[in-house]
PDB file of N, CA and C in Angstrom:
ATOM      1  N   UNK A   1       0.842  -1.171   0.000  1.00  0.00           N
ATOM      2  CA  UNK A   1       0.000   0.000   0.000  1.00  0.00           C
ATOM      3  C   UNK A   1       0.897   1.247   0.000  1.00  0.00           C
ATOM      4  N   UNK A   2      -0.033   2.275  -0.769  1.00  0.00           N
ATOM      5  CA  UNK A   2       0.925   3.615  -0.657  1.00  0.00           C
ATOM      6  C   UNK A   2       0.990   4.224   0.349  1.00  0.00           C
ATOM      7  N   UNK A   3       1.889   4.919   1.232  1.00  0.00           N
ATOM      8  CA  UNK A   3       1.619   6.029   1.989  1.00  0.00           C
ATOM      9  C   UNK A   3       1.236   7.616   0.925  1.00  0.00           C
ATOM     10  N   UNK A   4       0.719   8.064   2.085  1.00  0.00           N
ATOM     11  CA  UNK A   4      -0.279   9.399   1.485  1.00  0.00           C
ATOM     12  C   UNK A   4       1.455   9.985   1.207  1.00  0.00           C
ATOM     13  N   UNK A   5       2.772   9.798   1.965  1.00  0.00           N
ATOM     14  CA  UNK A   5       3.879  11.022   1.963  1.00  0.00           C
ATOM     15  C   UNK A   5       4.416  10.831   0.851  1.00  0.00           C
ATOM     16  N   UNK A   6       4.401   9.389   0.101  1.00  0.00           N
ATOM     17  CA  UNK A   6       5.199   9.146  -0.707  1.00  0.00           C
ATOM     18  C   UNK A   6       4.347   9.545  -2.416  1.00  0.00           C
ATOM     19  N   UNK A   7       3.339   9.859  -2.194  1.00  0.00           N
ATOM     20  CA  UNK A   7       2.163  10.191  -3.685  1.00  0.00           C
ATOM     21  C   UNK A   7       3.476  11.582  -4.010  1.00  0.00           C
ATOM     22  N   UNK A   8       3.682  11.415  -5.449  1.00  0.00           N
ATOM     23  CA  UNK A   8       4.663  12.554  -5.916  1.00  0.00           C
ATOM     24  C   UNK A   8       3.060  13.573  -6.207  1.00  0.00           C
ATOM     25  N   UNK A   9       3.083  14.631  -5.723  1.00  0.00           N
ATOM     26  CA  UNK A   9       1.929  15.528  -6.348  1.00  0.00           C
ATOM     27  C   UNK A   9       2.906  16.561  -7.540  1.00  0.00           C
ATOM     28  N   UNK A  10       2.011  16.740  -8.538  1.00  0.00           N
ATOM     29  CA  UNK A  10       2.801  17.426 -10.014  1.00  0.00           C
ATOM     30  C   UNK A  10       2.929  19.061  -9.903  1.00  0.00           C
ATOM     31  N   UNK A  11       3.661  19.230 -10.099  1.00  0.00           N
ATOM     32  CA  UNK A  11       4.685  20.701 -10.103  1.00  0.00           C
ATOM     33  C   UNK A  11       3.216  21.882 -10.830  1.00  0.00           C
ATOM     34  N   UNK A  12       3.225  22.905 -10.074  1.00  0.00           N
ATOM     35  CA  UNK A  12       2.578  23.939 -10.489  1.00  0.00           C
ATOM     36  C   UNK A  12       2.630  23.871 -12.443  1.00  0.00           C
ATOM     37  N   UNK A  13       1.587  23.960 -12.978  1.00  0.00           N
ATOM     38  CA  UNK A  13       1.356  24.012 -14.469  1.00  0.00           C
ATOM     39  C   UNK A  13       1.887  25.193 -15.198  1.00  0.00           C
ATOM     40  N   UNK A  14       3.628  24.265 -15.744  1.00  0.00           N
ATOM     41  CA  UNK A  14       4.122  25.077 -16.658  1.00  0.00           C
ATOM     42  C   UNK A  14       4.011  25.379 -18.211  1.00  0.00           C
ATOM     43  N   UNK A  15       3.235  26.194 -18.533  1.00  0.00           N
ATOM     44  CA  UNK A  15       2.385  26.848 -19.681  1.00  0.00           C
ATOM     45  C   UNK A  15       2.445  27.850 -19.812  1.00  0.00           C
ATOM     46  N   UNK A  16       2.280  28.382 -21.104  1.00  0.00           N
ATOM     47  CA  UNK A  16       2.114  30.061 -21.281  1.00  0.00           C
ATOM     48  C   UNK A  16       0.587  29.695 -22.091  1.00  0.00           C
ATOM     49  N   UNK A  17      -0.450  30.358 -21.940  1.00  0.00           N
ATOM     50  CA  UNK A  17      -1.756  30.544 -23.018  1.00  0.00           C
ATOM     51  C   UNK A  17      -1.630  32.037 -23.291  1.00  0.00           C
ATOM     52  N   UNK A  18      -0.722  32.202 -24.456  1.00  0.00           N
ATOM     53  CA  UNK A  18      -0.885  33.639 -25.281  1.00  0.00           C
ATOM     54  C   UNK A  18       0.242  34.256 -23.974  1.00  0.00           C
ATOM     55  N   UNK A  19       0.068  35.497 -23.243  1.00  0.00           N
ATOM     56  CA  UNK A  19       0.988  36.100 -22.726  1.00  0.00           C
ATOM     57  C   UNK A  19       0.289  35.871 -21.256  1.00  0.00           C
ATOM     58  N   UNK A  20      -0.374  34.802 -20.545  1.00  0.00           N
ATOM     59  CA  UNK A  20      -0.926  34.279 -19.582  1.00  0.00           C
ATOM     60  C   UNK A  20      -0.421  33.427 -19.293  1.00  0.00           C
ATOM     61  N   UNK A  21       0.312  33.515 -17.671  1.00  0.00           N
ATOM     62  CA  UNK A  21       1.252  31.986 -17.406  1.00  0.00           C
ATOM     63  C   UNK A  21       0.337  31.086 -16.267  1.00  0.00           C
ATOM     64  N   UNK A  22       0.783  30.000 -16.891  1.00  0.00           N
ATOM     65  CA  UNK A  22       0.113  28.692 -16.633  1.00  0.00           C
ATOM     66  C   UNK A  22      -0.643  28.752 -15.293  1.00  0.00           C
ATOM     67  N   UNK A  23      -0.038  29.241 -14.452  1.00  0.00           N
ATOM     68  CA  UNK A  23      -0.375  29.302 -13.279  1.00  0.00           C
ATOM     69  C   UNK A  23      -1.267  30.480 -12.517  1.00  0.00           C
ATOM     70  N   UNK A  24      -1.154  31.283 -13.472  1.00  0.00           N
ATOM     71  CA  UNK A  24      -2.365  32.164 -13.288  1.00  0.00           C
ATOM     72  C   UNK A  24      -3.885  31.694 -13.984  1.00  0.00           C
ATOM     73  N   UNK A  25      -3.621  30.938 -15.060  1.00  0.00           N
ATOM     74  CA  UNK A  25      -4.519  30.494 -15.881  1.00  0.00           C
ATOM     75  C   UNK A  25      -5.239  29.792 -15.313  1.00  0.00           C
ATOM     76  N   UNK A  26      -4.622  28.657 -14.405  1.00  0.00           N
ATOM     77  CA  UNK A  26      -5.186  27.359 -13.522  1.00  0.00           C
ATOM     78  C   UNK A  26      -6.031  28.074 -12.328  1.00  0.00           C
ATOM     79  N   UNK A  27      -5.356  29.243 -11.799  1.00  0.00           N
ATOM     80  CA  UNK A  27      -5.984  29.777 -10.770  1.00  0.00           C
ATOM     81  C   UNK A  27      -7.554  30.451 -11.301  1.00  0.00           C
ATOM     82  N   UNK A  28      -7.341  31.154 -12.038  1.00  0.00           N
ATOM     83  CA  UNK A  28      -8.623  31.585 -13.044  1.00  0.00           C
ATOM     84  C   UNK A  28      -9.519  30.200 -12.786  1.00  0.00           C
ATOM     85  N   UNK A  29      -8.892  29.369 -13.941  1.00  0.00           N
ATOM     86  CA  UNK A  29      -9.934  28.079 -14.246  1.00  0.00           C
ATOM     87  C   UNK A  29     -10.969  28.045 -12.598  1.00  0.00           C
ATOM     88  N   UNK A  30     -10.358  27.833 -11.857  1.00  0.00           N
ATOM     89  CA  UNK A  30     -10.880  27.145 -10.484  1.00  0.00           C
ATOM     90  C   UNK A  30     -11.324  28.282  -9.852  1.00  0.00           C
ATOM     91  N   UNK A  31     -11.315  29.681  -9.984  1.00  0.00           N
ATOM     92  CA  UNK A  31     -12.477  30.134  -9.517  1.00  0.00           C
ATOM     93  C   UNK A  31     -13.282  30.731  -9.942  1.00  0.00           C
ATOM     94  N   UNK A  32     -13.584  30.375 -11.409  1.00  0.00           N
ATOM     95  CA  UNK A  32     -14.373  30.522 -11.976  1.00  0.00           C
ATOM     96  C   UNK A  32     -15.528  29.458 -12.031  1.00  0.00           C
ATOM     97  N   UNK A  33     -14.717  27.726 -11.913  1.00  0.00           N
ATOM     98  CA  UNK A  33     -15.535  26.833 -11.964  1.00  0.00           C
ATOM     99  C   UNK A  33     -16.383  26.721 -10.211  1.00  0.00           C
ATOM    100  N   UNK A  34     -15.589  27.295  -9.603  1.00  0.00           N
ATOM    101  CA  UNK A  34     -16.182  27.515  -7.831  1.00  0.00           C
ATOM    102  C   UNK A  34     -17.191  28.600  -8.036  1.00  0.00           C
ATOM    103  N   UNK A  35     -17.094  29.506  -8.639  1.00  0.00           N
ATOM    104  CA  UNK A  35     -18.490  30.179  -9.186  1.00  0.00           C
ATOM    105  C   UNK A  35     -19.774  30.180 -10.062  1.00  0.00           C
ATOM    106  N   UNK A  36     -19.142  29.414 -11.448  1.00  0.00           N
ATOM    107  CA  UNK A  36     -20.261  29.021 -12.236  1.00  0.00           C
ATOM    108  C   UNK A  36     -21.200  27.848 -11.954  1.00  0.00           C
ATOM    109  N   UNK A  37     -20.581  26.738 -11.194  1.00  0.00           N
ATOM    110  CA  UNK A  37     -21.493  25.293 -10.870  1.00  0.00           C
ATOM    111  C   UNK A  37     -22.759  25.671 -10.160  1.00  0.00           C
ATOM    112  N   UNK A  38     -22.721  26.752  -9.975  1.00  0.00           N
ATOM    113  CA  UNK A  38     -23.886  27.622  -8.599  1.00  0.00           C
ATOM    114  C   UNK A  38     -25.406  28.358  -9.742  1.00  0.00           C
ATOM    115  N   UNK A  39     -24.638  28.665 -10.660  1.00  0.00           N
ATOM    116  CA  UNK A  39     -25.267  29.621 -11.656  1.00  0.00           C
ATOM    117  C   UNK A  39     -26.482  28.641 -12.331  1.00  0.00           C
ATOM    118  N   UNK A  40     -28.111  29.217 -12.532  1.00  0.00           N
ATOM    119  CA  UNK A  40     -29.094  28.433 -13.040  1.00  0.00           C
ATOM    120  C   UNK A  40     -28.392  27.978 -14.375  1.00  0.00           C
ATOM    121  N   UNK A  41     -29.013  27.098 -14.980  1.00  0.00           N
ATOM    122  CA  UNK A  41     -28.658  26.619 -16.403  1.00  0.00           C
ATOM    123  C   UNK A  41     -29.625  26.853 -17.337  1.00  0.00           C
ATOM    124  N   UNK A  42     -29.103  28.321 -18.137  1.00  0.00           N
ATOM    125  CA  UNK A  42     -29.795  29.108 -18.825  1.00  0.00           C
ATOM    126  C   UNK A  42     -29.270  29.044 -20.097  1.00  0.00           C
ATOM    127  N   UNK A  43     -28.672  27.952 -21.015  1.00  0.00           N
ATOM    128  CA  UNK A  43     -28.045  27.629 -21.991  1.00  0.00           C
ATOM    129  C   UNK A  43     -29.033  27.718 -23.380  1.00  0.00           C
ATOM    130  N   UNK A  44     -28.588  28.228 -24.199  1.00  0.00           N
ATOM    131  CA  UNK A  44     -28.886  27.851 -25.718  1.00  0.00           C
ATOM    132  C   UNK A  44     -28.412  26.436 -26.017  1.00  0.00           C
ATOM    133  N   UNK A  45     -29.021  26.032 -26.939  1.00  0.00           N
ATOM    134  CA  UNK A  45     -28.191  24.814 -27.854  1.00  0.00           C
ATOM    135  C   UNK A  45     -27.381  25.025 -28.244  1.00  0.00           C
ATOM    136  N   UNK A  46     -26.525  24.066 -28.847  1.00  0.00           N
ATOM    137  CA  UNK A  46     -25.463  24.080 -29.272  1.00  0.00           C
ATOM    138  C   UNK A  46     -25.604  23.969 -30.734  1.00  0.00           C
ATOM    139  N   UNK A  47     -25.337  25.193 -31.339  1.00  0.00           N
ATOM    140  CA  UNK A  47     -25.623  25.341 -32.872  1.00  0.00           C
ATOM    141  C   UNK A  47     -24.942  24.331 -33.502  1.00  0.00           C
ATOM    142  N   UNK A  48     -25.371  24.438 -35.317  1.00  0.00           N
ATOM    143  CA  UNK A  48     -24.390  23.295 -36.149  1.00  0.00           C
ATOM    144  C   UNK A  48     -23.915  24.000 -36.946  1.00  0.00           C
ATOM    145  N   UNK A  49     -23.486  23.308 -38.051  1.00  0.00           N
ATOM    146  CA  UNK A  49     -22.158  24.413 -38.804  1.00  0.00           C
ATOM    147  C   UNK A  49     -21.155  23.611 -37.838  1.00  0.00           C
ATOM    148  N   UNK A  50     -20.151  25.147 -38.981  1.00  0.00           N
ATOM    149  CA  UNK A  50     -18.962  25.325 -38.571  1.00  0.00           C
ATOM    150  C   UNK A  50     -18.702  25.760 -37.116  1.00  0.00           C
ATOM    151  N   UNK A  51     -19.652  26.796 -36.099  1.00  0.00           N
ATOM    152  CA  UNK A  51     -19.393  27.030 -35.125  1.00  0.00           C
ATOM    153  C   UNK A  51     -19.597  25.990 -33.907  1.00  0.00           C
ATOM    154  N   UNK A  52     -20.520  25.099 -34.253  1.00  0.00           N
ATOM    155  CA  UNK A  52     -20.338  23.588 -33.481  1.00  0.00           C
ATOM    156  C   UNK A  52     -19.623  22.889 -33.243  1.00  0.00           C
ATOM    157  N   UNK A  53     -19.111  22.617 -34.539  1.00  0.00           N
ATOM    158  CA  UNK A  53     -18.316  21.668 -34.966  1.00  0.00           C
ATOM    159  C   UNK A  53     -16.884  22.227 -33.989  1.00  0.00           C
ATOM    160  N   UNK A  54     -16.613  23.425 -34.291  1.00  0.00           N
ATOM    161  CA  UNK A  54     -15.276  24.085 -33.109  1.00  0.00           C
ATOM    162  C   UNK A  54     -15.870  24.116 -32.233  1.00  0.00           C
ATOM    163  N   UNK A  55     -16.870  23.694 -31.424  1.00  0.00           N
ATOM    164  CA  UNK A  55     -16.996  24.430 -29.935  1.00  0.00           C
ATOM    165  C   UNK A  55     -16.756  22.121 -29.987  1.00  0.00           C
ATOM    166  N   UNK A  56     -16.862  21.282 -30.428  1.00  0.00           N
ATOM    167  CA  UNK A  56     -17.221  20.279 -30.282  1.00  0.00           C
ATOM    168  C   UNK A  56     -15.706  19.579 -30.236  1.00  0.00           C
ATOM    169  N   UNK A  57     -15.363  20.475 -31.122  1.00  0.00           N
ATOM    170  CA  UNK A  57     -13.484  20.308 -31.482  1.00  0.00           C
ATOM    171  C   UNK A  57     -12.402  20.726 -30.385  1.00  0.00           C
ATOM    172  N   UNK A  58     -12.985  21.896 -29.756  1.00  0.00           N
ATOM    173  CA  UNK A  58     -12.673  22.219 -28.489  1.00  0.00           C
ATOM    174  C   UNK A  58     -12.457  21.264 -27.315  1.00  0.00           C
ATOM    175  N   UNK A  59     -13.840  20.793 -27.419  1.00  0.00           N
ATOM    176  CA  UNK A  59     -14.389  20.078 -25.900  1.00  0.00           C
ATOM    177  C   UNK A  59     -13.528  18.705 -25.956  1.00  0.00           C
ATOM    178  N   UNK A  60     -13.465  18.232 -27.287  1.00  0.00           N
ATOM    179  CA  UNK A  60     -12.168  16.917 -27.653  1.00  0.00           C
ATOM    180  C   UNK A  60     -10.712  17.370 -27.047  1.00  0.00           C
ATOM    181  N   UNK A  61     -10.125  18.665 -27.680  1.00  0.00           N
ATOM    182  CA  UNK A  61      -8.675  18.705 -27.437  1.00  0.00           C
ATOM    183  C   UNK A  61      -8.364  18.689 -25.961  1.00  0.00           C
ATOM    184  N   UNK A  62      -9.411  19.550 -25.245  1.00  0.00           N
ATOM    185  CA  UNK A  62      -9.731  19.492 -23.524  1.00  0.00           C
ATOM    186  C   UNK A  62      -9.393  18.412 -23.088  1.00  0.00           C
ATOM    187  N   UNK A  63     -10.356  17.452 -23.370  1.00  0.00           N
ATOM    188  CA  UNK A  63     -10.843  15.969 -22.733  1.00  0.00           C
ATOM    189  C   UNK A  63      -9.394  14.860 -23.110  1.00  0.00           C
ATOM    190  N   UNK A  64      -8.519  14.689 -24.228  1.00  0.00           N
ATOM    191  CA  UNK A  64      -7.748  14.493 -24.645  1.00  0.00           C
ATOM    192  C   UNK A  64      -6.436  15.292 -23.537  1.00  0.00           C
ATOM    193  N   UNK A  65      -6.256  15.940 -23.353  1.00  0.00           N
ATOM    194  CA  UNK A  65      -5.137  16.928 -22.382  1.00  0.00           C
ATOM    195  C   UNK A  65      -5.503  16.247 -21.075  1.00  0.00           C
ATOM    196  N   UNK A  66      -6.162  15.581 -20.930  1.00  0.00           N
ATOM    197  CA  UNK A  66      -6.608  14.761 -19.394  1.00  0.00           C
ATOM    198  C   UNK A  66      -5.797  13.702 -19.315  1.00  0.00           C
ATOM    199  N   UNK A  67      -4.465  13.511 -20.007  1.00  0.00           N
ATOM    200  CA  UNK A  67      -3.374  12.526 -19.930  1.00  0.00           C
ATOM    201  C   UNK A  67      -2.332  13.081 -19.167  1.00  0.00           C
ATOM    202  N   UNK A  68      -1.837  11.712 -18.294  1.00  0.00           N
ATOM    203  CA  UNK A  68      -0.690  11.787 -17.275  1.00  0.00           C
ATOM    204  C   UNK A  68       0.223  13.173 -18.146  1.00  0.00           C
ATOM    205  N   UNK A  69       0.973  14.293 -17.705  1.00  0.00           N
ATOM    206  CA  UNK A  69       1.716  14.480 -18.271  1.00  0.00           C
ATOM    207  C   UNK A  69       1.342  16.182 -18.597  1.00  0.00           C
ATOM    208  N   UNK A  70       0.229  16.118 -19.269  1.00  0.00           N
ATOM    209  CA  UNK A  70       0.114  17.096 -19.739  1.00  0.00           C
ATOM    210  C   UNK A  70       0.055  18.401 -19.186  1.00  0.00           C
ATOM    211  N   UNK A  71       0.338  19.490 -19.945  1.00  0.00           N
ATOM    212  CA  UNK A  71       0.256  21.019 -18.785  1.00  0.00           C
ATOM    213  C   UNK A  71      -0.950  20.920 -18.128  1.00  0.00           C
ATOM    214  N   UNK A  72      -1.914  20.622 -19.358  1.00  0.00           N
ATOM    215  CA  UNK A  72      -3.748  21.236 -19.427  1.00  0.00           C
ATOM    216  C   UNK A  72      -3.969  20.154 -17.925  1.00  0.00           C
ATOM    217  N   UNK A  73      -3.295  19.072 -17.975  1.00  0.00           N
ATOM    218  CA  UNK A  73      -4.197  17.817 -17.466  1.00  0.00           C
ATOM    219  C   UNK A  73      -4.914  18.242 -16.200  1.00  0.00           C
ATOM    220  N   UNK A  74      -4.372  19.386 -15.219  1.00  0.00           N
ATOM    221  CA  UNK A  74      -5.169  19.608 -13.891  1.00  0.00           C
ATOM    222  C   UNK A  74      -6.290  20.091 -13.619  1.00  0.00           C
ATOM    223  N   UNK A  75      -6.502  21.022 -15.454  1.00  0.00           N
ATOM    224  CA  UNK A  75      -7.734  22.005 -15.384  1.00  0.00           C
ATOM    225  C   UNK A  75      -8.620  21.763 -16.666  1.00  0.00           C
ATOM    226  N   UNK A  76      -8.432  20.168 -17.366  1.00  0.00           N
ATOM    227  CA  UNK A  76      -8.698  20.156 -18.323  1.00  0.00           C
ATOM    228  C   UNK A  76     -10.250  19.820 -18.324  1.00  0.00           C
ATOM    229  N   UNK A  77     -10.944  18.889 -17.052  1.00  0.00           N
ATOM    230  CA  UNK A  77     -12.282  18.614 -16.950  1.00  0.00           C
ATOM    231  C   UNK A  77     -12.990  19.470 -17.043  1.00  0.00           C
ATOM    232  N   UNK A  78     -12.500  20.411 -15.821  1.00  0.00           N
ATOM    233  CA  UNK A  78     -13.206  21.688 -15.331  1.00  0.00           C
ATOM    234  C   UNK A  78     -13.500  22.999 -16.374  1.00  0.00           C
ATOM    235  N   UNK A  79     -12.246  23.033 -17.514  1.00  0.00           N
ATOM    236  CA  UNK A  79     -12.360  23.868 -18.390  1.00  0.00           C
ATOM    237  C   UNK A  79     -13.490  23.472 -19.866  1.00  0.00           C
ATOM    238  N   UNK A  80     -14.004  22.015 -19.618  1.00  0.00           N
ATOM    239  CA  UNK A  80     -14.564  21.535 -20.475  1.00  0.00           C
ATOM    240  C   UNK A  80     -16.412  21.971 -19.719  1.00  0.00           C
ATOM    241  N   UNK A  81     -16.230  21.689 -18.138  1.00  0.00           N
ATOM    242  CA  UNK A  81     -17.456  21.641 -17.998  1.00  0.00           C
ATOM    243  C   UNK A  81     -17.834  23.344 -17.961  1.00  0.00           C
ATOM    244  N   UNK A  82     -16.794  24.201 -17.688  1.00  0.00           N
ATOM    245  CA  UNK A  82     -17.071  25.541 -17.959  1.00  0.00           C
ATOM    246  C   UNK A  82     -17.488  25.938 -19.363  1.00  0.00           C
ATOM    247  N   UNK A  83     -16.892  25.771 -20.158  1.00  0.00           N
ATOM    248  CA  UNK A  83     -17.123  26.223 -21.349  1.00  0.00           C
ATOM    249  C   UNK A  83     -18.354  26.322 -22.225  1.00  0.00           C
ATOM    250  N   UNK A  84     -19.647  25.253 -21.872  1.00  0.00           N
ATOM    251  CA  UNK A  84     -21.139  25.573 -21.875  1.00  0.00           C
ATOM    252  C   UNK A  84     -21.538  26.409 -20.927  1.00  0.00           C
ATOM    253  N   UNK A  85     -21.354  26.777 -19.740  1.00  0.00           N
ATOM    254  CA  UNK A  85     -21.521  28.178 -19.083  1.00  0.00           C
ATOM    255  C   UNK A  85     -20.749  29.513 -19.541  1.00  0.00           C
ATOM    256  N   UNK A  86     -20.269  29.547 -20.149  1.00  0.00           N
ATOM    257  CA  UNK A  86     -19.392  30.801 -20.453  1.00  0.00           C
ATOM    258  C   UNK A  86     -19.826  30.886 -21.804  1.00  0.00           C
ATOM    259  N   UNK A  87     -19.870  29.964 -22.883  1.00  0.00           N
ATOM    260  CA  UNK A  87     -20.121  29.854 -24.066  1.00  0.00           C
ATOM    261  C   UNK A  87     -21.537  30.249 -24.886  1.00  0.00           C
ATOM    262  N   UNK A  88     -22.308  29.641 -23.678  1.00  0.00           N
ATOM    263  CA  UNK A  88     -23.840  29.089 -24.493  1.00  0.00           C
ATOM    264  C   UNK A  88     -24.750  29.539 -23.450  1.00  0.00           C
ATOM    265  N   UNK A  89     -24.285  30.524 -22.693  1.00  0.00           N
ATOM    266  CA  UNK A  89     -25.554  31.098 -21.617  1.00  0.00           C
ATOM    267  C   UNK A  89     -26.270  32.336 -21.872  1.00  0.00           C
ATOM    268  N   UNK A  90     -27.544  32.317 -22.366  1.00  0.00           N
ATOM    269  CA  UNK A  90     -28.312  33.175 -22.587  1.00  0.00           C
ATOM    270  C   UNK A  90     -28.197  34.542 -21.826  1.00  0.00           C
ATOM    271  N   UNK A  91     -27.498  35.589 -22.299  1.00  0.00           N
ATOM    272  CA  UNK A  91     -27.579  36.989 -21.731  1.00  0.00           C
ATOM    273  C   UNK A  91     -29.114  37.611 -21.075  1.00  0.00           C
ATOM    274  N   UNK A  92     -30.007  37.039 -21.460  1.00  0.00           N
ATOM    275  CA  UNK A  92     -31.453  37.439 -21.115  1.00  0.00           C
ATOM    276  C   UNK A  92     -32.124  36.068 -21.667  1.00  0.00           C
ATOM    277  N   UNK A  93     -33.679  35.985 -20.619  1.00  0.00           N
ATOM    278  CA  UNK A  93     -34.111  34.597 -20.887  1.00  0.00           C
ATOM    279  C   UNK A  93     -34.506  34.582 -22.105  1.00  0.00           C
ATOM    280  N   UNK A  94     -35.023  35.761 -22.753  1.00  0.00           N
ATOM    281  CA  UNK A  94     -35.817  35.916 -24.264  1.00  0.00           C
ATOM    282  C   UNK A  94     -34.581  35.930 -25.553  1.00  0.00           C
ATOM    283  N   UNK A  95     -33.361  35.502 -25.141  1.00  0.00           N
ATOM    284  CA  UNK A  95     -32.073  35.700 -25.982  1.00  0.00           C
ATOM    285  C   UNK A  95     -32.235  34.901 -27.550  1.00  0.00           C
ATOM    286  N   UNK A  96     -32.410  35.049 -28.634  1.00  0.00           N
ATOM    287  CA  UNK A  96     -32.452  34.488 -29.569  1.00  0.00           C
ATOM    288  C   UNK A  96     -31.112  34.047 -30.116  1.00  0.00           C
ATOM    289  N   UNK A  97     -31.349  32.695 -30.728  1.00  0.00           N
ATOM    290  CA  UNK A  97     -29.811  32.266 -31.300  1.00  0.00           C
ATOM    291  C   UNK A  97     -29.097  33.076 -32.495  1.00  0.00           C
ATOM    292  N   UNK A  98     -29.678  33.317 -32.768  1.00  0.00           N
ATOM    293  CA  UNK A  98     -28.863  34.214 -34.190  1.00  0.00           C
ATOM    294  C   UNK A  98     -28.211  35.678 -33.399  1.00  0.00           C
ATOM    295  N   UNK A  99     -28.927  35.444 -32.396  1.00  0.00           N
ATOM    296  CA  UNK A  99     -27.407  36.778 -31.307  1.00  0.00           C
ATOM    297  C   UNK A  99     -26.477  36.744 -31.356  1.00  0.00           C
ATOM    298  N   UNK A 100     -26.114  35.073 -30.767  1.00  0.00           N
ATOM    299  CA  UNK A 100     -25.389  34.226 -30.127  1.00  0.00           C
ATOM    300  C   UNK A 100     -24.262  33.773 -31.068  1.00  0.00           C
ATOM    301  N   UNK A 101     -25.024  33.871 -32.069  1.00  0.00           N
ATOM    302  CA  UNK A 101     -24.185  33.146 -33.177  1.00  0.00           C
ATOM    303  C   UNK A 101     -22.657  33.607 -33.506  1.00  0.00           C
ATOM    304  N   UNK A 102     -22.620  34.927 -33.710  1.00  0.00           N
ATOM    305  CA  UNK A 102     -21.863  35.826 -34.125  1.00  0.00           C
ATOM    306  C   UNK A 102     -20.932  35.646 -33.048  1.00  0.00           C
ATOM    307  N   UNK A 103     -21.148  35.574 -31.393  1.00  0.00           N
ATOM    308  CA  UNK A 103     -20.158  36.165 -30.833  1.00  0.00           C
ATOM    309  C   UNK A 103     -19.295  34.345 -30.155  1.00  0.00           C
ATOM    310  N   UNK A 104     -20.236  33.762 -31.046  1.00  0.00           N
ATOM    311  CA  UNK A 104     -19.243  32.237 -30.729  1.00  0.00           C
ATOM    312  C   UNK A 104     -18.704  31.999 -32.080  1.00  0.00           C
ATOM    313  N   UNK A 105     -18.438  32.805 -33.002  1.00  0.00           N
ATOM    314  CA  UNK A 105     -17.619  32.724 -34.052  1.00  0.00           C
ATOM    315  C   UNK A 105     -16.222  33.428 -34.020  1.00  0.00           C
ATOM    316  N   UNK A 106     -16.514  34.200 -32.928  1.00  0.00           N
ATOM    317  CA  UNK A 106     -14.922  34.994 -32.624  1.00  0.00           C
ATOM    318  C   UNK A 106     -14.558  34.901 -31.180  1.00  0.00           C
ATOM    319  N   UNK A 107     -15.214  33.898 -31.061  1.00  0.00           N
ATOM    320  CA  UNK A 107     -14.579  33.137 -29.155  1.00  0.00           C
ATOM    321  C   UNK A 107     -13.666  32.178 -29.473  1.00  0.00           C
TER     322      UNK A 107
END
């Protein structure tokens, strides 16, 4: 059996995203996901096209980065289950999709 002293825990997440270092990024991720899990679920669908297809392409490269090893791997669930709250949440309950459309084409 393992002891709890001997578990190696993995080194703060060394990454840059754009001019954002890894470790500010991870901190973001997690309190954002400590804030959104709380929030009603006021989502649009998930359009088709081309802008699906990337939000769908997204949610793969995420889920995929969930391997031993990787920078993403600590924040990669959490950034997957965020991303329909941040992505696809109706600004007002009466929000029509063709709003929506536009501003998940340049997210």
């Amino acid at each position: 059996m393992t002891e709890l002293a001997d578990v190696k825990l993995p080194q703060r997440t060394q990454f840059l995203d754009g001019k954002f270092p890894g470790d500010k990024y991870v901190d973001a991720v997690r309190q954002a996901y400590e804030e959104i899990v709380f929030w009603p679920k006021n989502l649009f669908k998930l359009p088709s096209g081309h802008v699906g297809k990337a939000f769908v392409h997204e949610k793969a490269r995420l889920l995929e980065a969930m391997t031993p090893g990787n920078p993403l791997e600590p924040i990669a669930l959490k950034s997957v289950a965020l991303m329909e709250h941040l992505l696809l949440q109706k600004t007002k309950h009466n929000s029509k999709r063709k709003t929506m459309l536009p501003v998940l084409k340049d997210a």
